[in-house]
C-alpha atoms as a PDB file:
ATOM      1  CA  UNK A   1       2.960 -53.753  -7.173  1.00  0.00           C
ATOM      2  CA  UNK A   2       2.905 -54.104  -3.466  1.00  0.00           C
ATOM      3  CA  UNK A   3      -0.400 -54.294  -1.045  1.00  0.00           C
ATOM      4  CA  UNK A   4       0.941 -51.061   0.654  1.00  0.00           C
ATOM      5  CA  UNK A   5       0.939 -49.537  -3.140  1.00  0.00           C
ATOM      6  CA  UNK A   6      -2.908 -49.860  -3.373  1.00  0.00           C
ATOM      7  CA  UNK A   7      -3.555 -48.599   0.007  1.00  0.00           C
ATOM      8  CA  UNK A   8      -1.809 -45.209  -0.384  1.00  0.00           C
ATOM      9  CA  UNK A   9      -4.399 -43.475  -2.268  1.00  0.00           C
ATOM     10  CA  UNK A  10      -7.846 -44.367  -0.540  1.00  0.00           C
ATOM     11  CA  UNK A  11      -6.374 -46.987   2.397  1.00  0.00           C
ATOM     12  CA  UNK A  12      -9.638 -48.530   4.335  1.00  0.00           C
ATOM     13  CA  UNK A  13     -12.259 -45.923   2.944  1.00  0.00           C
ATOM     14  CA  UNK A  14     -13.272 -48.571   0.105  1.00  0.00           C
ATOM     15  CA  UNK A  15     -13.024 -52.065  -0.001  1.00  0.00           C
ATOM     16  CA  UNK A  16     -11.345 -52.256  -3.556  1.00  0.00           C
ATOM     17  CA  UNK A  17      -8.119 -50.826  -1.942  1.00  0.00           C
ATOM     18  CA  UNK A  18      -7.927 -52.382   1.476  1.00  0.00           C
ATOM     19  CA  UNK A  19     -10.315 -55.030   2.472  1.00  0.00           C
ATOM     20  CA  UNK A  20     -10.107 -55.178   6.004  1.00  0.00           C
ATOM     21  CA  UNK A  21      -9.557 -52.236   9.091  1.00  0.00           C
ATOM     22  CA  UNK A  22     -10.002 -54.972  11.829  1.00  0.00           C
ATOM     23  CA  UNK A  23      -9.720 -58.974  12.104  1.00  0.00           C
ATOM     24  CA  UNK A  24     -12.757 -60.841  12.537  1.00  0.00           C
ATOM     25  CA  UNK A  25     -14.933 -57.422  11.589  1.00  0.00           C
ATOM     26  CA  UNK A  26     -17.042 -56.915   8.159  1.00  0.00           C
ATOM     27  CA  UNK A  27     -14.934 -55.314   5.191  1.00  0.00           C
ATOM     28  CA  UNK A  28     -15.294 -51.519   4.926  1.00  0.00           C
ATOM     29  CA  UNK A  29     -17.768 -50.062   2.761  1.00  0.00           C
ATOM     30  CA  UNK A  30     -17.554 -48.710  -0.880  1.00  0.00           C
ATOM     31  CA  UNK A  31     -16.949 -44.649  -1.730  1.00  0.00           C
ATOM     32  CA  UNK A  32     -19.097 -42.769  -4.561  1.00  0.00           C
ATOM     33  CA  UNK A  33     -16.392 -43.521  -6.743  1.00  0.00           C
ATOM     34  CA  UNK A  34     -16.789 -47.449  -6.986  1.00  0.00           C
ATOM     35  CA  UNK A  35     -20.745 -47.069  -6.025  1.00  0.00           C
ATOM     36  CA  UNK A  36     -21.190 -44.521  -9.468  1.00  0.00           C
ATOM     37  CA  UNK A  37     -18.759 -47.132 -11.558  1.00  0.00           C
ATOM     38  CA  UNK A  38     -20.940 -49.941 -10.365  1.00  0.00           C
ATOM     39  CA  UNK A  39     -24.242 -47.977 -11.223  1.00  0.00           C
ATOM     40  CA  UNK A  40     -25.701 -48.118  -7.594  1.00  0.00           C
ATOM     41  CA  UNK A  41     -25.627 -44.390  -7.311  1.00  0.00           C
ATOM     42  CA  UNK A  42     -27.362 -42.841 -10.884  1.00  0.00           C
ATOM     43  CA  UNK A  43     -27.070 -39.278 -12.236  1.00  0.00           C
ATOM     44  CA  UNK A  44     -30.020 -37.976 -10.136  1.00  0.00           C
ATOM     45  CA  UNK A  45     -28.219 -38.791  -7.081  1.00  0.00           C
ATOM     46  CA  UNK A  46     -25.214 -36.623  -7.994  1.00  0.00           C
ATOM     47  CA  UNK A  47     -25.044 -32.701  -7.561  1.00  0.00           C
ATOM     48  CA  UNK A  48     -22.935 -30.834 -10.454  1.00  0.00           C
ATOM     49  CA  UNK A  49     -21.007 -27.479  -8.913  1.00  0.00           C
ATOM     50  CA  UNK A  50     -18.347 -26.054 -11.058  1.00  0.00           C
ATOM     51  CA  UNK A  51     -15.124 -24.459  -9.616  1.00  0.00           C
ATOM     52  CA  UNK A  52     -16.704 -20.341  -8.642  1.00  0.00           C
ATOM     53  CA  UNK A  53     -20.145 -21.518  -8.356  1.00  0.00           C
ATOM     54  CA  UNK A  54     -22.119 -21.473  -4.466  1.00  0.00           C
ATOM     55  CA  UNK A  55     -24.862 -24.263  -3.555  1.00  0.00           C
ATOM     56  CA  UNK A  56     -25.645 -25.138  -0.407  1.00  0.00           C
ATOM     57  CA  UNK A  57     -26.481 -29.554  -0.627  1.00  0.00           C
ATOM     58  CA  UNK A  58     -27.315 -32.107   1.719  1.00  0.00           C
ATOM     59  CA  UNK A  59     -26.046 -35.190   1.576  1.00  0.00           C
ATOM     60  CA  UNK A  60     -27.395 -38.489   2.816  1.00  0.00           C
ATOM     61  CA  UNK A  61     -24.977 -41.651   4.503  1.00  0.00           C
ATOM     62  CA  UNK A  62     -23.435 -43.042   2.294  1.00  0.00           C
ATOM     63  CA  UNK A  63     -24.092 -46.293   3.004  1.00  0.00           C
ATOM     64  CA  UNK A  64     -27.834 -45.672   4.056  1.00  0.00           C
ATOM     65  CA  UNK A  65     -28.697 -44.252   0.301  1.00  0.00           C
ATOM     66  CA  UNK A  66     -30.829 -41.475  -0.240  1.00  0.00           C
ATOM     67  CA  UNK A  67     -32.032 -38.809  -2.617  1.00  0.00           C
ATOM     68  CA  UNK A  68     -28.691 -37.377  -3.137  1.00  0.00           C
ATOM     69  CA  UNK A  69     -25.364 -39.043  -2.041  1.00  0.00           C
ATOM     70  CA  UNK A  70     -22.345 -37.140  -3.601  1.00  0.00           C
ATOM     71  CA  UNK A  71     -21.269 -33.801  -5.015  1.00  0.00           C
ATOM     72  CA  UNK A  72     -19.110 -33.967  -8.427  1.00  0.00           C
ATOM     73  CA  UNK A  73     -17.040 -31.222  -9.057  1.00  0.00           C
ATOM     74  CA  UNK A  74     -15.258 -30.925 -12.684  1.00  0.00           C
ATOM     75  CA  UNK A  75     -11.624 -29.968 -12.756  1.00  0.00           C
ATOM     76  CA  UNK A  76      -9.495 -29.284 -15.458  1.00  0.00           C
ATOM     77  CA  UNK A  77      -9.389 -31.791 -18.180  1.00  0.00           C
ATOM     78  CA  UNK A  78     -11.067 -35.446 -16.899  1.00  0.00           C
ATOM     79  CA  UNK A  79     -10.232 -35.058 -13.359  1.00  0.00           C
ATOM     80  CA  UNK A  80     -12.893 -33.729 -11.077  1.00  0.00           C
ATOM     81  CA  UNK A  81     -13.715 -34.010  -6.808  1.00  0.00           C
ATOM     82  CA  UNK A  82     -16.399 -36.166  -5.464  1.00  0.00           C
ATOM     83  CA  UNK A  83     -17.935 -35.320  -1.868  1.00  0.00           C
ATOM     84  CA  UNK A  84     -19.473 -37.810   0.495  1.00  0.00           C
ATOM     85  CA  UNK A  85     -20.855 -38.443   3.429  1.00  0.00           C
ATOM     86  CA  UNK A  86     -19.638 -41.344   5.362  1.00  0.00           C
ATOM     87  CA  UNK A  87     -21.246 -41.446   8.608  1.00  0.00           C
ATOM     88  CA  UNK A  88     -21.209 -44.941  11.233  1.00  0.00           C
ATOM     89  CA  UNK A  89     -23.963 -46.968   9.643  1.00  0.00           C
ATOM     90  CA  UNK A  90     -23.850 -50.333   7.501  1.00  0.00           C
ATOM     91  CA  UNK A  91     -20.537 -51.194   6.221  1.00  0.00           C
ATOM     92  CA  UNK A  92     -19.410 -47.479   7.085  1.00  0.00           C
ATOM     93  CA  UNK A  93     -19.433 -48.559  10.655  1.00  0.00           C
ATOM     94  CA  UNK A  94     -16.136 -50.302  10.916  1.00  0.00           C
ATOM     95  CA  UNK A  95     -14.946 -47.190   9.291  1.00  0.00           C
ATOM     96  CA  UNK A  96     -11.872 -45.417  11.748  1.00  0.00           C
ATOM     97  CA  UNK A  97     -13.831 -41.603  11.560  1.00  0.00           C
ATOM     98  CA  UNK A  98     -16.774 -40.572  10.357  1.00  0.00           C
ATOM     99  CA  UNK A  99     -17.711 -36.892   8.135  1.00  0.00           C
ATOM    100  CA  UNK A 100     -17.316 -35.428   4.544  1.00  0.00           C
ATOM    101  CA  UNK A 101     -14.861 -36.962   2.781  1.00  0.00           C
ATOM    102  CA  UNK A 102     -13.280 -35.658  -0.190  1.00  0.00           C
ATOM    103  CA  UNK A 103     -12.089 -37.837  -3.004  1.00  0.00           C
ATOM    104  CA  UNK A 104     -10.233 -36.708  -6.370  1.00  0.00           C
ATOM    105  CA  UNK A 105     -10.665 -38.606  -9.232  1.00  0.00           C
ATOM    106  CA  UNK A 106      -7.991 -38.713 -12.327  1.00  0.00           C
ATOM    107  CA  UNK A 107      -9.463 -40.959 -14.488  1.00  0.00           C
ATOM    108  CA  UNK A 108      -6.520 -41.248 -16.929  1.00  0.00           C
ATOM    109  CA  UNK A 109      -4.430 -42.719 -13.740  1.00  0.00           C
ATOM    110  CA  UNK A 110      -3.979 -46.530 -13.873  1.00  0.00           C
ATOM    111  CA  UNK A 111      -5.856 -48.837 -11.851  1.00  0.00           C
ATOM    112  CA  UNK A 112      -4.032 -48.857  -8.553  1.00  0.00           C
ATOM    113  CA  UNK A 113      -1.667 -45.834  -9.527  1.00  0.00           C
ATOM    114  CA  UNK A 114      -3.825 -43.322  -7.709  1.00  0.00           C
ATOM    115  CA  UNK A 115      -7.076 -43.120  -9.969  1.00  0.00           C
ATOM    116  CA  UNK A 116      -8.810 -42.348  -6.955  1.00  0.00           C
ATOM    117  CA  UNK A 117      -7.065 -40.020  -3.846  1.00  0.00           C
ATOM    118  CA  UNK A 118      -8.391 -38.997  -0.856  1.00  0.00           C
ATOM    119  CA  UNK A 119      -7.631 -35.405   0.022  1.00  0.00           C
ATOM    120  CA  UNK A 120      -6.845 -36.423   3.719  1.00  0.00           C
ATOM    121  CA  UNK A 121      -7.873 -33.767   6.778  1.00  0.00           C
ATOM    122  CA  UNK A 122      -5.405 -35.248   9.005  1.00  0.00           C
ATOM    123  CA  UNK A 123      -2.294 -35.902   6.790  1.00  0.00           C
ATOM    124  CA  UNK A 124      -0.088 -36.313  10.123  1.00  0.00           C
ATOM    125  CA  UNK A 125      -2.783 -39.184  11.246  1.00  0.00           C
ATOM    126  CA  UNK A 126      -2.043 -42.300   9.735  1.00  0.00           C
ATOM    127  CA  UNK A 127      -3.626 -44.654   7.428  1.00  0.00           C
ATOM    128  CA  UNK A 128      -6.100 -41.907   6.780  1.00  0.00           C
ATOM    129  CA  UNK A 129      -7.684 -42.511  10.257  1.00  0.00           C
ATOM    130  CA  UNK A 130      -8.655 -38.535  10.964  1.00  0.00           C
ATOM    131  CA  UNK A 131      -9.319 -38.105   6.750  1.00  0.00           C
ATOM    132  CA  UNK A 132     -12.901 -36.764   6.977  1.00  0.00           C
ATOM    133  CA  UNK A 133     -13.670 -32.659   7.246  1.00  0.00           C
ATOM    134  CA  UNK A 134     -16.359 -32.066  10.315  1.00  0.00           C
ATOM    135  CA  UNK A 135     -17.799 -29.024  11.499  1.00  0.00           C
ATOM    136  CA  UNK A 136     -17.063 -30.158  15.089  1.00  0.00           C
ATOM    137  CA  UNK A 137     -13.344 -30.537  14.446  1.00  0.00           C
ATOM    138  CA  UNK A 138     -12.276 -26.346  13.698  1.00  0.00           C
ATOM    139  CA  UNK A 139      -8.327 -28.081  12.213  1.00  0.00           C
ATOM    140  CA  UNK A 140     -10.724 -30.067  10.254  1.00  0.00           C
ATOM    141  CA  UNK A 141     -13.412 -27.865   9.282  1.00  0.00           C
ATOM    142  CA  UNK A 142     -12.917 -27.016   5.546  1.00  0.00           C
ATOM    143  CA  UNK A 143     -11.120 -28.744   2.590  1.00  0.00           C
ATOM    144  CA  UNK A 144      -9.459 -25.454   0.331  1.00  0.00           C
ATOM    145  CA  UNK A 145      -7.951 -26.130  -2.817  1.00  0.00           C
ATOM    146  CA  UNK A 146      -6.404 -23.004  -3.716  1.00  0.00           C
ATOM    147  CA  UNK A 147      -5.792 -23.602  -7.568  1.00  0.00           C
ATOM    148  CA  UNK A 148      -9.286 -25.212  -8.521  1.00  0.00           C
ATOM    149  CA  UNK A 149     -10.937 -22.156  -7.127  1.00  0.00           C
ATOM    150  CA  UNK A 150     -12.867 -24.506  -4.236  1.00  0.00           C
ATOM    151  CA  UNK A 151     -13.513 -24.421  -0.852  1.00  0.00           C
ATOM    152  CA  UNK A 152     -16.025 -27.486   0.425  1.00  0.00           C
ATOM    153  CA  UNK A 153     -17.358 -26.559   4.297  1.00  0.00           C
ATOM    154  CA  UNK A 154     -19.341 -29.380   6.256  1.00  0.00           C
ATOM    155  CA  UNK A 155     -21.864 -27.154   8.105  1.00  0.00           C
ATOM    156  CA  UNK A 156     -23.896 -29.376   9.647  1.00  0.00           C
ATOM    157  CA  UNK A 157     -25.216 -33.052  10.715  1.00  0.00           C
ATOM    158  CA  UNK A 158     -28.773 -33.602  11.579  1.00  0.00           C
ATOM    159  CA  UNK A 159     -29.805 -37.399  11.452  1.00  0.00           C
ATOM    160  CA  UNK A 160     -26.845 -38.319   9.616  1.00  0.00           C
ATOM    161  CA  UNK A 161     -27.484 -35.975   6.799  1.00  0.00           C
ATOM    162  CA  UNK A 162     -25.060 -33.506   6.215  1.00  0.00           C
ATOM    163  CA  UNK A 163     -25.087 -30.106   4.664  1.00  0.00           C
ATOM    164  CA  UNK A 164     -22.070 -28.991   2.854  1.00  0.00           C
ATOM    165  CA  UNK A 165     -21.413 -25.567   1.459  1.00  0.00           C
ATOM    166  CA  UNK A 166     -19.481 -25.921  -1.893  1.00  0.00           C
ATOM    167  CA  UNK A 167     -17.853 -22.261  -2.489  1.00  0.00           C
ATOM    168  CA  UNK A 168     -14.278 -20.178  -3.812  1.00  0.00           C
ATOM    169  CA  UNK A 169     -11.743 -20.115  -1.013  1.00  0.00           C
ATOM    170  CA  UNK A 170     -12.014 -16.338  -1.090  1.00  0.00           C
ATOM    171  CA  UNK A 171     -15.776 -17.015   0.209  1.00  0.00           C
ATOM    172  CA  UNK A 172     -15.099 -19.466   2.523  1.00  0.00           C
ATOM    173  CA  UNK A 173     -13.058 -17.487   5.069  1.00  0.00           C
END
């Protein structure tokens, strides 16, 4: 397996797929993903919506911590969403954008064959520079996947906190 392999699925937005953005900078940060494996984010921190269900959540930085720092989302069989909030702070602030990003887990995938993929706001940007969904940004303002029955909507930032609306794509238009 090649370097470039490993970076495909998540590239700098955690440090156990690329461990540098920038030479002579601090590596990037970790997502939910690696944070909930390593048991520095616990069950209480995590919001459960299912696919057709509505809630409203705010999420704290990511790498500040906080009361609640992800959404989890089950999908059909193991593989579910996780929603985060990476905003310019600790590690995060090497990171190339800042905003809700959107991961999808398949935990059945092997290590380094896309267990973890970033469902990427910007495909045409590269290296996942642009990958975050921001209110402020109206091309990046929603994630929509169709088949799951979700839509996930940043609404707002206020002191790095942001709300996200997790909804049906039929709702979210």
């Amino acid at each position: 397996m090649k370097w470039a392999d490993c970076t495909t699925y998540m590239g700098p937005w955690d440090v156990m797929s690329s461990h540098l953005i920038k030479r002579d900078e601090p590596p990037p940060g970790l997502s939910s993903f690696t944070r909930i494996r390593l048991g520095w984010i616990s069950e209480n921190q995590v919001v459960l919506v299912r696919p057709g269900e509505e809630k409203r959540v705010v999420l704290a930085p990511l790498d500040k911590g906080g009361t609640t720092l992800a959404v989890k989302i089950p999908l059909k069989g193991n593989t579910y969403f996780l929603v985060e909030n990476r905003q310019p702070i600790g590690y995060d602030r090497v990171m190339p954008d800042s905003g809700i990003l959107v991961l999808k887990v398949n935990p059945e995938a092997m290590e380094g064959r896309g267990t973890v993929q970033i469902m990427d706001a910007d495909p045409d940007s590269p290296h996942f520079a642009h990958a975050t969904f921001r209110p402020d940004r109206p091309q990046r303002s929603k994630y929509v996947d169709k088949n799951s029955n979700i839509a996930i909507i940043p609404v707002g930032l206020q002191d790095m906190n942001m709300e996200v609306l997790v909804t049906t794509p039929e709702r979210a238009r």
